[in-house]
Protein backbone atom coordinates (compact mmCIF):
# COMPACT_ATOMS: atom_id res chain seq x y z
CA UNK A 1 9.94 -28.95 -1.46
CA UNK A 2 7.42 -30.16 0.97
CA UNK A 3 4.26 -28.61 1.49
CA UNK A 4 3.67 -27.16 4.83
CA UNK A 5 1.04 -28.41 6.87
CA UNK A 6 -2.77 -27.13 6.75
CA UNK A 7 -2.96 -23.48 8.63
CA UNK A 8 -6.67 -23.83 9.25
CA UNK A 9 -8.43 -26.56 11.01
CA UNK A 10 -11.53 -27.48 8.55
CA UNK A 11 -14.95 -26.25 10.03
CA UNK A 12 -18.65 -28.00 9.24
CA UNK A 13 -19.38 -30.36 6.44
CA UNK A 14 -20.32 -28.75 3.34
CA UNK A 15 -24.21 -28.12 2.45
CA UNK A 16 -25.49 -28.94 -0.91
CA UNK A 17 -25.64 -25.60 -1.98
CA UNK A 18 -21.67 -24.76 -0.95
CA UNK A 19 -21.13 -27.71 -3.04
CA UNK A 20 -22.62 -26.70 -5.68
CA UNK A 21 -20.66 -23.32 -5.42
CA UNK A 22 -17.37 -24.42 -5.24
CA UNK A 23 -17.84 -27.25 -7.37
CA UNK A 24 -14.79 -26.48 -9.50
CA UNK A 25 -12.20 -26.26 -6.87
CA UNK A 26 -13.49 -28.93 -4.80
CA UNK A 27 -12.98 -31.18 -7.75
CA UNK A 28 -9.02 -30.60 -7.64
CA UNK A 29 -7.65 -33.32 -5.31
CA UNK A 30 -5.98 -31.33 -3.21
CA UNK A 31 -8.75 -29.04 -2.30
CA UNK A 32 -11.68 -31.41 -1.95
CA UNK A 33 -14.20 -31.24 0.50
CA UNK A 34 -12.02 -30.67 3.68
CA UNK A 35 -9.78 -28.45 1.84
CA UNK A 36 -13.16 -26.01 1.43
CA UNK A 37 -14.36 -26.72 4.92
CA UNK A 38 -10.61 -25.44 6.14
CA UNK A 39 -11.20 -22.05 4.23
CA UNK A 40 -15.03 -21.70 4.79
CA UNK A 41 -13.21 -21.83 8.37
CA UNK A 42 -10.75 -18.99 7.40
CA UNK A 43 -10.21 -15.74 8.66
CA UNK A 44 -7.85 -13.67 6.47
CA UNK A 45 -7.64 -10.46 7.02
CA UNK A 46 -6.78 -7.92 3.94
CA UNK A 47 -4.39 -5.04 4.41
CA UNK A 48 -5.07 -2.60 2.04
CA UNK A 49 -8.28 -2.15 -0.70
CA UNK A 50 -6.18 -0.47 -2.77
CA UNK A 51 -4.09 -2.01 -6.43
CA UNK A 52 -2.92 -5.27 -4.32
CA UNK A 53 -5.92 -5.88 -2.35
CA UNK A 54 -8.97 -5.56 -4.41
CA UNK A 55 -8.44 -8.47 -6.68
CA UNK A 56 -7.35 -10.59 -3.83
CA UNK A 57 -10.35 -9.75 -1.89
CA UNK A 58 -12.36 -10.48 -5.41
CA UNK A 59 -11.19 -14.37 -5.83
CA UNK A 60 -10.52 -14.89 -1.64
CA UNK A 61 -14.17 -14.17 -1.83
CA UNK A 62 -14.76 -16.28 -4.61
CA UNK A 63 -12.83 -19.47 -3.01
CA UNK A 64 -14.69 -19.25 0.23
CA UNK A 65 -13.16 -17.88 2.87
CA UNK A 66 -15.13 -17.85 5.60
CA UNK A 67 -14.53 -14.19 7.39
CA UNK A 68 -12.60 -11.23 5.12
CA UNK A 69 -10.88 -8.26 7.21
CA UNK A 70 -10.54 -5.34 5.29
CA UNK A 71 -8.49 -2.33 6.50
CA UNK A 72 -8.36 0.87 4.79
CA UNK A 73 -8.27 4.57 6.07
CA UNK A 74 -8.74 5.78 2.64
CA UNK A 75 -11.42 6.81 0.00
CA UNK A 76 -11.94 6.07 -3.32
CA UNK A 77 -10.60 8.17 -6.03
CA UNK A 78 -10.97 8.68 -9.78
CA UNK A 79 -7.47 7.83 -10.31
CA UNK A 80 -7.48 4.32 -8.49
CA UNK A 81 -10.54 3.02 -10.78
CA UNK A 82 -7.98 1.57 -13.57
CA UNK A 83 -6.14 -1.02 -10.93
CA UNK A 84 -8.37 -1.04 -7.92
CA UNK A 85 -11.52 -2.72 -10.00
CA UNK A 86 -13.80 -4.05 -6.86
CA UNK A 87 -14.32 -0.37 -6.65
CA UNK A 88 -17.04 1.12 -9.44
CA UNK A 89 -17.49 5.25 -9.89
CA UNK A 90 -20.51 5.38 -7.85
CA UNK A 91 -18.03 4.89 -5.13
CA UNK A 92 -16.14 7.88 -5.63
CA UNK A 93 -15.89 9.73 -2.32
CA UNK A 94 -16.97 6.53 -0.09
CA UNK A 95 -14.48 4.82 2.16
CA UNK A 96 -12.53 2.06 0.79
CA UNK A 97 -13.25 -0.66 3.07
CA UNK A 98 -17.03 0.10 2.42
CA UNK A 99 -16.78 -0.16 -1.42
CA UNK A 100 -14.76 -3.33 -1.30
CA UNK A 101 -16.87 -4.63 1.57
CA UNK A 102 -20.18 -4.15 -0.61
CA UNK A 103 -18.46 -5.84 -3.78
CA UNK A 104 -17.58 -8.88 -1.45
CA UNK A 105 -20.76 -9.24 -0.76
CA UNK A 106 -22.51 -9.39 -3.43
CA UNK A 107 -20.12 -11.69 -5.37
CA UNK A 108 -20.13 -14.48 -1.99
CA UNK A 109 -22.94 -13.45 0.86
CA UNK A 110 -21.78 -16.19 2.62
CA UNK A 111 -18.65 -14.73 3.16
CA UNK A 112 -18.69 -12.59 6.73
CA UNK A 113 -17.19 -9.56 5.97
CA UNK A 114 -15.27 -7.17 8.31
CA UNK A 115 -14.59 -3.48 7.62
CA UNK A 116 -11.93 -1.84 9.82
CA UNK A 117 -11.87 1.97 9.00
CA UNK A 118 -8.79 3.08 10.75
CA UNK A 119 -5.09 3.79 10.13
CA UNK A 120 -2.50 1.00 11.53
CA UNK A 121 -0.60 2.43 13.76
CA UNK A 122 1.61 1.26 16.70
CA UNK A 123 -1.38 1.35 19.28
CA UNK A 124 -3.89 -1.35 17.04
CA UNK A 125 -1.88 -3.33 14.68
CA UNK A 126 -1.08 -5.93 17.09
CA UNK A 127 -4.49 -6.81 18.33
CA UNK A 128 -5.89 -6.33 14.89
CA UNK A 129 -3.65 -8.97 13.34
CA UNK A 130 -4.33 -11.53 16.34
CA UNK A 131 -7.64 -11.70 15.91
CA UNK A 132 -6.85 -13.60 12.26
CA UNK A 133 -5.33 -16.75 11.17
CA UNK A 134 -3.33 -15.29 8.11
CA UNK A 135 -2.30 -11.15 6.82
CA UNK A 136 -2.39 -10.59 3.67
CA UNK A 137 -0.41 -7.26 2.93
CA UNK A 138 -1.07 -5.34 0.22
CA UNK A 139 -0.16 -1.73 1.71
CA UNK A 140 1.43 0.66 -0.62
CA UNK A 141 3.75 2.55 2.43
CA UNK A 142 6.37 1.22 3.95
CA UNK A 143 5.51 2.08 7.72
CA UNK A 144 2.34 0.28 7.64
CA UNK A 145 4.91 -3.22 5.85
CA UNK A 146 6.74 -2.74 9.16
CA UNK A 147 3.48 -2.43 11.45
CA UNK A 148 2.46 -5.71 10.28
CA UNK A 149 5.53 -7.46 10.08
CA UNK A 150 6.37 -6.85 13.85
CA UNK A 151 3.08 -7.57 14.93
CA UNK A 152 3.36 -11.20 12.83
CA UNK A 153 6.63 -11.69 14.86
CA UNK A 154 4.67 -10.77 17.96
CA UNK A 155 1.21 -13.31 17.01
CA UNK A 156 2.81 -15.86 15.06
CA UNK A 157 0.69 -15.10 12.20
CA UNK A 158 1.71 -15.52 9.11
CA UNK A 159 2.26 -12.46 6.13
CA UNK A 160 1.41 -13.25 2.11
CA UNK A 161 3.39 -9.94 1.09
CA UNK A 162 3.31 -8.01 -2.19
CA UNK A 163 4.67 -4.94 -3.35
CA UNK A 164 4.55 -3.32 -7.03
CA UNK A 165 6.94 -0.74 -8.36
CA UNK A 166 6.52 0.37 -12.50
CA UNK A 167 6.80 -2.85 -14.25
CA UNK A 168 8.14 -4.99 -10.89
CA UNK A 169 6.23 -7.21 -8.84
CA UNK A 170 7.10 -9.52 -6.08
CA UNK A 171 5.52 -11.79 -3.39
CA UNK A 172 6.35 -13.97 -0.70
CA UNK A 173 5.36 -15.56 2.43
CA UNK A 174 6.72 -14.38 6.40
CA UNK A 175 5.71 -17.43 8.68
CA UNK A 176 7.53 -16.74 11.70
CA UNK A 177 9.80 -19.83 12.92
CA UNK A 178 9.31 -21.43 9.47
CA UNK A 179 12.50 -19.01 7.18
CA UNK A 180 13.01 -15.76 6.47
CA UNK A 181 10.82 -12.92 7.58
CA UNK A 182 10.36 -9.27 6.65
CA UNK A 183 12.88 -7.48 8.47
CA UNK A 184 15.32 -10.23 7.33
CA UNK A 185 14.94 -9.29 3.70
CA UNK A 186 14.58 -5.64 4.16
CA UNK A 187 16.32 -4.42 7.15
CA UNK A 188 15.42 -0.80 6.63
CA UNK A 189 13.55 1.25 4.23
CA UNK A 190 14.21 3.51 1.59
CA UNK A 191 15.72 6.88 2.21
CA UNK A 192 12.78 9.57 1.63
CA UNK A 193 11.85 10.57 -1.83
CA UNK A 194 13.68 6.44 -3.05
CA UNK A 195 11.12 4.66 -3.14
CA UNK A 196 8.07 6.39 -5.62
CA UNK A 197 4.58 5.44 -4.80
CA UNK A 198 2.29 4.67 -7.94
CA UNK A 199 1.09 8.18 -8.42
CA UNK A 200 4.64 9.36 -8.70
CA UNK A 201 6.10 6.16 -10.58
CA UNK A 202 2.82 4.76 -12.49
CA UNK A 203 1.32 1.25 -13.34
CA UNK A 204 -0.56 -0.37 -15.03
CA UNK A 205 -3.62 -1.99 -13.64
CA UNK A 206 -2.39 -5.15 -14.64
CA UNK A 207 0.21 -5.76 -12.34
CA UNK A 208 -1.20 -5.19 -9.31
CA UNK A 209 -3.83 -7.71 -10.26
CA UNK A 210 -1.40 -10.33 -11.22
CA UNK A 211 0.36 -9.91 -8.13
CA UNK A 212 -2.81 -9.79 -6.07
CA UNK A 213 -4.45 -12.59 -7.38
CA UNK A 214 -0.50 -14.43 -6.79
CA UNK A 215 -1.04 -13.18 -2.81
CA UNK A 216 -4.57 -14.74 -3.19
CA UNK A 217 -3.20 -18.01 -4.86
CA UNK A 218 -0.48 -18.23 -1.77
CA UNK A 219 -3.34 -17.66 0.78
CA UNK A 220 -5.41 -20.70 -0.51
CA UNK A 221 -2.18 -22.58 -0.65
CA UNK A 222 -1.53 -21.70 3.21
CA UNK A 223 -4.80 -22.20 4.69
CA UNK A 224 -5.31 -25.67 2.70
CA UNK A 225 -1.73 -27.06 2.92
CA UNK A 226 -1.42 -27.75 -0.30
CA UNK A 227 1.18 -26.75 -2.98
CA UNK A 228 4.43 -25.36 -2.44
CA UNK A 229 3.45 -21.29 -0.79
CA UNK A 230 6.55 -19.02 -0.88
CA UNK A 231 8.22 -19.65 2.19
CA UNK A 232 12.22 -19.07 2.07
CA UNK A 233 11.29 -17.72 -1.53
CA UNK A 234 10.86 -14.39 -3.20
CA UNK A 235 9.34 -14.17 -6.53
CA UNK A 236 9.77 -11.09 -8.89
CA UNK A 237 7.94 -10.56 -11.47
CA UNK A 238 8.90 -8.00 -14.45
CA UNK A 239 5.96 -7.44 -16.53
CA UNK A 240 7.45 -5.58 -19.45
CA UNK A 241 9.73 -8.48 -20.06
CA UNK A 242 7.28 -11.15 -19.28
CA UNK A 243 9.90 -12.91 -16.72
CA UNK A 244 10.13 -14.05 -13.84
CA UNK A 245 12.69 -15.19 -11.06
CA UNK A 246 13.15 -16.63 -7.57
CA UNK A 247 15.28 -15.99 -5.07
CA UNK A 248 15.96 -18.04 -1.53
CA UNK A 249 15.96 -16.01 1.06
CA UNK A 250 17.58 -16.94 3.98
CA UNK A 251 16.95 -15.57 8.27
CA UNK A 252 19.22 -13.09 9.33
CA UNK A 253 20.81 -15.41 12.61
CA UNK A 254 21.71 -11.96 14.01
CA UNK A 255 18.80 -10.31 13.98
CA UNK A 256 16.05 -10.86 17.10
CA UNK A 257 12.77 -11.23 16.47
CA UNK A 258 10.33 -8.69 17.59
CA UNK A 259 9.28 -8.51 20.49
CA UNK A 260 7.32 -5.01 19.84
CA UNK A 261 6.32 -2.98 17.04
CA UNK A 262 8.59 -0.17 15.75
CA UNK A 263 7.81 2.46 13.24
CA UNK A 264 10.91 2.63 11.07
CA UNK A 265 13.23 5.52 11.98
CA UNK A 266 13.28 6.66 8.30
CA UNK A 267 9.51 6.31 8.50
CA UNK A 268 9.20 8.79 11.39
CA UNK A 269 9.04 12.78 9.91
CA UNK A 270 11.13 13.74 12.75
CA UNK A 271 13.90 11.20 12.07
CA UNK A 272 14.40 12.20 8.05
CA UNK A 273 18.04 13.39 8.04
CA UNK A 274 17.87 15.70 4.94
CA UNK A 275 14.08 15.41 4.05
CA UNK A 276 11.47 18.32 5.04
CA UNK A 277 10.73 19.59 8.50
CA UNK A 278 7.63 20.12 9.96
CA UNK A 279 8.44 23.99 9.69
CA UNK A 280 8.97 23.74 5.65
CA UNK A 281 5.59 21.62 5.51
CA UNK A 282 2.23 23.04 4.99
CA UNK A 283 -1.02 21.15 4.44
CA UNK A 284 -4.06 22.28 2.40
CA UNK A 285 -5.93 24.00 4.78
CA UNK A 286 -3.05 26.05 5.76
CA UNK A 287 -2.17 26.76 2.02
CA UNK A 288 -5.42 27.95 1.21
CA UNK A 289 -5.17 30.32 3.75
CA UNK A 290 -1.53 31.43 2.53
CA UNK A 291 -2.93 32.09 -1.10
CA UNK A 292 -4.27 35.64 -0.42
CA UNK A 293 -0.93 36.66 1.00
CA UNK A 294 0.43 36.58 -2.31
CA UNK A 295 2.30 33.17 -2.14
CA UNK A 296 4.25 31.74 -4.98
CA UNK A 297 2.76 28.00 -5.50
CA UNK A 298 4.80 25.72 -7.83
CA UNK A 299 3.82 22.88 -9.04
CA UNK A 300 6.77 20.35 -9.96
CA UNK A 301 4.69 17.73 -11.87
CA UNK A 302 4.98 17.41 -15.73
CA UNK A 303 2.77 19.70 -17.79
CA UNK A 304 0.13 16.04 -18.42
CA UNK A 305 -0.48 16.28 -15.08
CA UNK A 306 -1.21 19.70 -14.64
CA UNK A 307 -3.88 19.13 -17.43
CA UNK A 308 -6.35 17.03 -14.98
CA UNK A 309 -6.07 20.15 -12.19
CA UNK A 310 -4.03 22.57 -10.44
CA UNK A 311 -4.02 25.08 -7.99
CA UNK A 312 -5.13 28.32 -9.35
CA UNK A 313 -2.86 30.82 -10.28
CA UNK A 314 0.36 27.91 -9.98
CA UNK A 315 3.18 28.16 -11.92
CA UNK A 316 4.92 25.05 -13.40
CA UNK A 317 7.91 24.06 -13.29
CA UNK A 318 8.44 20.28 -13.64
CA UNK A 319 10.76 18.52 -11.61
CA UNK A 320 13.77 17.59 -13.82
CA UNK A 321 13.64 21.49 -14.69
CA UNK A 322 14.02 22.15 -10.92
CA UNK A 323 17.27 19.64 -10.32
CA UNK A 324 18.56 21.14 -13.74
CA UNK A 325 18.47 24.77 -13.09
CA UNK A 326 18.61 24.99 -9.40
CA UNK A 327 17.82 28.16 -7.98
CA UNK A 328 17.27 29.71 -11.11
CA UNK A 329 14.17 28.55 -12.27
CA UNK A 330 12.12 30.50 -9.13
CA UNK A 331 10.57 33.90 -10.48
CA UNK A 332 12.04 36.89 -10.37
CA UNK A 333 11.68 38.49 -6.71
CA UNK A 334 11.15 35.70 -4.86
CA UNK A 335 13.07 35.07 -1.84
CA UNK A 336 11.27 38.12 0.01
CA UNK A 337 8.24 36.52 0.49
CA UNK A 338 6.39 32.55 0.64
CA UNK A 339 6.97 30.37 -2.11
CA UNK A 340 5.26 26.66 -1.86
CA UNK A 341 6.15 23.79 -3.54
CA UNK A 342 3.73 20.53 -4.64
CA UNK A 343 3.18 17.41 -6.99
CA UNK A 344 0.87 15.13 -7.06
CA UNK A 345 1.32 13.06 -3.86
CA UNK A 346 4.11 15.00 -2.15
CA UNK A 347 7.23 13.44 -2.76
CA UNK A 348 8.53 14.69 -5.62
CA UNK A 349 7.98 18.60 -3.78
CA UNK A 350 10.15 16.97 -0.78
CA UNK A 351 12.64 16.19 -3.13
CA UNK A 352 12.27 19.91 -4.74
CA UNK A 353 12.47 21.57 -1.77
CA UNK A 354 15.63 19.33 -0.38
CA UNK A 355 17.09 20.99 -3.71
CA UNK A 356 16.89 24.27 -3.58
CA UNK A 357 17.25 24.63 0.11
CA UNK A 358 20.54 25.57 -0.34
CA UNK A 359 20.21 28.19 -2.23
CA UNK A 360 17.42 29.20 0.18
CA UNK A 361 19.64 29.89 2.85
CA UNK A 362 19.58 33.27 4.25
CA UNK A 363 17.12 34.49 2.36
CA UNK A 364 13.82 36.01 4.20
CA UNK A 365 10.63 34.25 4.01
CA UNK A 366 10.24 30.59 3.85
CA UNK A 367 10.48 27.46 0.91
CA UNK A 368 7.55 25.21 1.88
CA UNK A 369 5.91 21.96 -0.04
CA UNK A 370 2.50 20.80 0.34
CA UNK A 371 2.14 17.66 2.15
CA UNK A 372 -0.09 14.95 0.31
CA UNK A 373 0.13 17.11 -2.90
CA UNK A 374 -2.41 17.80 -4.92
CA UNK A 375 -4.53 14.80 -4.37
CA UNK A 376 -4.69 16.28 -0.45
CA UNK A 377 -5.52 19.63 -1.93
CA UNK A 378 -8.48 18.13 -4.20
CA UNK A 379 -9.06 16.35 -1.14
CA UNK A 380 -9.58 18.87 1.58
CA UNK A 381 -11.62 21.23 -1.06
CA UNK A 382 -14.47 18.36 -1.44
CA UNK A 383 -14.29 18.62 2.36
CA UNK A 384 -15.18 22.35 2.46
């Protein structure tokens, strides 16, 4: 395989002191000087401070890349501390992008970093990923994977994508014009409730920062032209068996390229054939105000979860108890009145409530869930 050529054109000559810093690297051959004056003249910009994105942000810094993008909409948590190490537990509470922003900084002040607060949507995602040579995509939702791979189409900037499931990693690299691209390799997503996030599925910390520091690796590779990045190639990588496989992946010849960006119908709460309606949702503020009534709140997690927190007076009733017994396992009496569902991020309620809506029907009163779970509920009471 040939290497591709350079992505970056190389910016000033080195000073002493640069030298001195990336002494190591620029010892390698293929890096040398002009490979560290091409990513001194780097902008990459990070999608996502979260399991996938804080170690690449750690050793992008570390290499030199000139400017770091970092967008995030979301705080730090005590749960995201065992994979998501830029962050320390004097951040709790603080924004994401701020956290990883501050740890950039003080491992590589030359580094120009730039914190983007906000929530990718239809309406910024384009002019956001313009204003960089390279993506780096390490968000943990599928809209946000479809965001960014239109708006690549759209710029001609290139993706280094990752995505971690349990004990299954992969990577690989969407250059438009130059092989296969996103939507080639995944069409659509995921039916609701298919596809577990992290808090529903768990990790390890250790994957995410192999596969991180793999997007970082391919990012280097890119902006330097050197090696063989993962164009035309998907990698997987299944950490409890300590393998790992490629695939080629080929460009769907059918499919157009994009010409705008499209949130995925199956992405789009009003477009989920089967999955909850806006009537059957509820989020925490408007649960908290239910609780007086005398709702009945459920909580479908498994009894270790309930252990770190739950909402008073809950009863719980994991969710392999709930697709086992059906209907049965609500409380005597209910059916007259409110009864709520959650879990811990809101998708195994969804796929309570989807359930036992049959058995629902035609009864008075309604079968809600809690959207964003318990962590939205732990959430919106900090808030307060």
């Amino acid at each position: 395989m040939v290497s591709l050529p350079p992505l970056v054109e190389p910016g000033p000559e080195l000073t002493g002191a640069q030298i001195d810093r990336y002494r190591r690297q620029i010892t390698l051959a293929a890096i040398g000087t002009l490979g560290q004056r091409r990513l001194r003249a780097a902008r990459v910009l990070v999608v996502g401070a979260g399991g996938l994105g804080t170690p690449a942000l750690q050793y992008l810094a570390g290499a030199g890349i000139g400017a770091l993008g970092i967008v995030d909409d979301d705080l730090v948590d005590l749960s995201n501390l065992h994979r998501q190490v830029i962050h320390g537990t004097d951040a709790l509470g603080t924004a994401k992008v701020d956290s990883a922003a501050a740890a950039v900084r003080r491992l590589n002040p030359e580094v120009t970093v730039e914190p983007h607060h906000l929530h990718l949507s239809v309406e910024n995602v384009v002019d956001l990923v313009r204003g960089y040579d390279l993506v780096l995509d390490g968000a943990d939702n599928f809209a946000t994977r479809y965001l960014v791979a239109d708006a690549s189409e759209i710029t001609g900037v290139p993706v280094v994508w990752g995505s971690i499931l349990r004990h299954h990693g992969q990577v690989s690299v969407f250059w438009p014009g130059r092989g296969a691209h996103y939507r080639d390799v995944f069409p659509e997503p995921p039916a609701p409730g298919e596809a577990p996030s992290c808090a529903e599925a768990g990790v390890l910390g250790t994957l995410p920062g192999m596969i991180g520091t793999i997007m970082a690796s391919q990012v280097i590779q890119l902006v330097t032209g050197t090696g063989n990045p993962l164009v035309g190639t998907l990698t997987l990588w299944d950490e409890a068996t300590s393998s790992t496989r490629s695939l080629r992946i080929e460009r769907n010849p059918g499919r157009a390229p994009a010409t705008r960006v499209e949130v995925p119908a199956a992405e789009d709460p009003a477009c989920q054939a089967g999955g909850p309606t806006p009537e059957e949702t509820l989020d925490a503020p408007a649960l908290r105000r239910l609780l007086p009534t005398g709702v009945t709140v459920i909580d479908v997690r498994e009894p270790w979860e309930t252990a770190a927190g739950t909402i008073e007076g809950a009863l719980t009733i994991p969710l392999g108890e709930v697709l086992d017994r059906g209907a049965e396992v609500l409380p005597g009496g209910v059916g007259g009145g409110e009864v709520v569902l959650y879990c811990q991020g809101g998708t195994r309620s969804a796929q309570a409530l989807e359930h036992l809506r049959p058995a629902w029907s035609g009864r008075e009163g309604h079968l809600r869930h809690l959207a964003g779970g318990y962590a939205a509920w732990v959430t919106a009471r900090s808030q307060r």
